[in-house]
C-alpha atoms as a PDB file:
ATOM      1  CA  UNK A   1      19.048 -33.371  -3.223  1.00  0.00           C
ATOM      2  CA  UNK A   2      19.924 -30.070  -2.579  1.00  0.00           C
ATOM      3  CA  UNK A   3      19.110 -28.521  -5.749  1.00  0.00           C
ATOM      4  CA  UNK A   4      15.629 -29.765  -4.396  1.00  0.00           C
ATOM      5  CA  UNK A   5      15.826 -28.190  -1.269  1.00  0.00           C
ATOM      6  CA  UNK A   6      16.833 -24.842  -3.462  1.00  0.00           C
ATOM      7  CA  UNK A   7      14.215 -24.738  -5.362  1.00  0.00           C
ATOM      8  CA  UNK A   8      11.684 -25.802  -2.642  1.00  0.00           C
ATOM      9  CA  UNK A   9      12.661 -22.632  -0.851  1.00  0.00           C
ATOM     10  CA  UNK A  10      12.670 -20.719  -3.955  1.00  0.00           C
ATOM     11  CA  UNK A  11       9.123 -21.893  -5.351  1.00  0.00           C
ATOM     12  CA  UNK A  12       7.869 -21.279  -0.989  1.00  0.00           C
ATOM     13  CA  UNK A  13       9.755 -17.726  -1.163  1.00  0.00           C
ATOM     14  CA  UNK A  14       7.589 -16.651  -4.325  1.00  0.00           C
ATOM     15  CA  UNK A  15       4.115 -17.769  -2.803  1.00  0.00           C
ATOM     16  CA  UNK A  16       5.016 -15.620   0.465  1.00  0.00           C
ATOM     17  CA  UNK A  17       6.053 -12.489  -1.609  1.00  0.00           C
ATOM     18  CA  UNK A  18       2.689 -12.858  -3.610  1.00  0.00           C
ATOM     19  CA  UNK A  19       0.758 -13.418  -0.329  1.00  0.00           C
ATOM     20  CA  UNK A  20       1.888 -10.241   0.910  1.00  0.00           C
ATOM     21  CA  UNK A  21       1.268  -8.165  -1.794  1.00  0.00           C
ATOM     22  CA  UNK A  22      -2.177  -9.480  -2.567  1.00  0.00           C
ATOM     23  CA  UNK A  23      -4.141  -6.966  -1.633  1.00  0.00           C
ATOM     24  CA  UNK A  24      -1.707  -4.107  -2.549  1.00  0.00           C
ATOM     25  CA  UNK A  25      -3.294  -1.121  -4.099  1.00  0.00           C
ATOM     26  CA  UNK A  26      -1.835   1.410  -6.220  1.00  0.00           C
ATOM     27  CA  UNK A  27      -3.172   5.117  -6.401  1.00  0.00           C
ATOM     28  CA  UNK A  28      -1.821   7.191  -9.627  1.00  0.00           C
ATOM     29  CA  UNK A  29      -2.144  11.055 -10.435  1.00  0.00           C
ATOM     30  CA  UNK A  30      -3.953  11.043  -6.779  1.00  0.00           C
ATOM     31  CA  UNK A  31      -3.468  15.140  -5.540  1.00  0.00           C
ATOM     32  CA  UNK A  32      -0.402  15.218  -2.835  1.00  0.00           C
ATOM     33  CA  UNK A  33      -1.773  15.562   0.623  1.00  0.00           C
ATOM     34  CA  UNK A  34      -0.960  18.297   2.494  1.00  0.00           C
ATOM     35  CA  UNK A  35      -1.893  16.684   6.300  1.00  0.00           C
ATOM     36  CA  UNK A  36       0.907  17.287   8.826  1.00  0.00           C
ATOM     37  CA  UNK A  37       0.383  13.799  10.360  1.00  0.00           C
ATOM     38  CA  UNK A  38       0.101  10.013   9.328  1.00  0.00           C
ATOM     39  CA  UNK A  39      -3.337   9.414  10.808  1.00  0.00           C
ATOM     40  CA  UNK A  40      -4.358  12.452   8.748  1.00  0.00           C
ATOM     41  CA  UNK A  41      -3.243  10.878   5.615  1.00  0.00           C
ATOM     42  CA  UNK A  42      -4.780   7.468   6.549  1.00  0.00           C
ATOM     43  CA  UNK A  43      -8.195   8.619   7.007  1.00  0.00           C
ATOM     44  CA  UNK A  44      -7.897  10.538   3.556  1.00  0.00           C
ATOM     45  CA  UNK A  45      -6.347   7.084   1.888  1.00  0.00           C
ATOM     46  CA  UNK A  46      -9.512   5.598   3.817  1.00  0.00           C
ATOM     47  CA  UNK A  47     -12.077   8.206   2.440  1.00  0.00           C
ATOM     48  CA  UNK A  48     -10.726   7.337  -1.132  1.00  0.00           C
ATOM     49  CA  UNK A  49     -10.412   3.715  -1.174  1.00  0.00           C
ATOM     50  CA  UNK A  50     -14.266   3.978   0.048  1.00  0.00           C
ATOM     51  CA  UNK A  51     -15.203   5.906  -1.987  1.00  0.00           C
ATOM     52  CA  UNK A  52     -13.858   4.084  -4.541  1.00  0.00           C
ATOM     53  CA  UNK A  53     -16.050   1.183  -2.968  1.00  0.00           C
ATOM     54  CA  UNK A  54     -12.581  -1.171  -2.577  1.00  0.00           C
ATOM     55  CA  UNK A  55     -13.764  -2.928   0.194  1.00  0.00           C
ATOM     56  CA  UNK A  56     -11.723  -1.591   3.228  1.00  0.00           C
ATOM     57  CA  UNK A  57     -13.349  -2.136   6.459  1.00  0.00           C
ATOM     58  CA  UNK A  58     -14.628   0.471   8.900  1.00  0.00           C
ATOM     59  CA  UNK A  59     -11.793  -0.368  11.319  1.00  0.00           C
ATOM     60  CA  UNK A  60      -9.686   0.734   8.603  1.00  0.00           C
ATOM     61  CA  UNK A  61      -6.639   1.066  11.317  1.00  0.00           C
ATOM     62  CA  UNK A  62      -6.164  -2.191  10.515  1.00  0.00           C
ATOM     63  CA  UNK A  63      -6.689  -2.721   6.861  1.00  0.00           C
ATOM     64  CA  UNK A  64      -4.044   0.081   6.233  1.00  0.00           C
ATOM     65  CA  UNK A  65      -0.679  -1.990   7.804  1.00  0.00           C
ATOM     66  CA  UNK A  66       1.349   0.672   5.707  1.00  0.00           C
ATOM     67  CA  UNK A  67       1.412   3.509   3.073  1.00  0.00           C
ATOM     68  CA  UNK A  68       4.379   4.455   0.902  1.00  0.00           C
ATOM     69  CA  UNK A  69       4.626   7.625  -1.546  1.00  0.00           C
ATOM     70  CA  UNK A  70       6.426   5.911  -5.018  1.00  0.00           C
ATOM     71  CA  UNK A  71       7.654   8.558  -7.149  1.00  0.00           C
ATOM     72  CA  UNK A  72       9.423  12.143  -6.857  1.00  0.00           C
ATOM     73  CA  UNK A  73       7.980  14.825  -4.616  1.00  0.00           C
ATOM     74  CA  UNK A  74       6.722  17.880  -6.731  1.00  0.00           C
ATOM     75  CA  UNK A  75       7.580  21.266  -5.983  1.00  0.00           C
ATOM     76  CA  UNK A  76       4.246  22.899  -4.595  1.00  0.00           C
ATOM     77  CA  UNK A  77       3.350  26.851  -5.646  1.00  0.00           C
ATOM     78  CA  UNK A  78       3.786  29.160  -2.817  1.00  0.00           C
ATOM     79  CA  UNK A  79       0.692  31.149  -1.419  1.00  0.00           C
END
């Protein structure tokens, strides 16, 4: 019975992690932005992904829950 249970939860766990990253999207070799502010970087994240004709709605505030950088930061030149 309660290796049921187990793997009840375990099989329900797995369906809610793939539900939330469904509609994940992953940019690569996209140029580093330079905007001071998150809102900045959302509209450019916006202006690509339309662009890019993804889909994302014009009330893109709420389409784009959260953004997050994967990888090292890369030393930029100095002017």
């Amino acid at each position: 019975m309660n290796t049921a249970i187990h793997n009840a939860r375990t099989i329900a766990a797995e369906e809610q992690d793939r539900e939330t990253r469904r509609c994940n999207v992953i940019l690569y070799k996209v140029p580093e932005s330079e905007a001071d502010n998150e809102t900045e970087r959302k509209v450019q994240l916006y202006a690509i992904l339309h662009n890019l004709n993804i889909g994302v709605a014009e009330e893109w505030e709420d389409d784009i829950k959260r953004m997050n950088r994967i990888g090292r930061f890369q030393d930029r030149p100095t002017p």
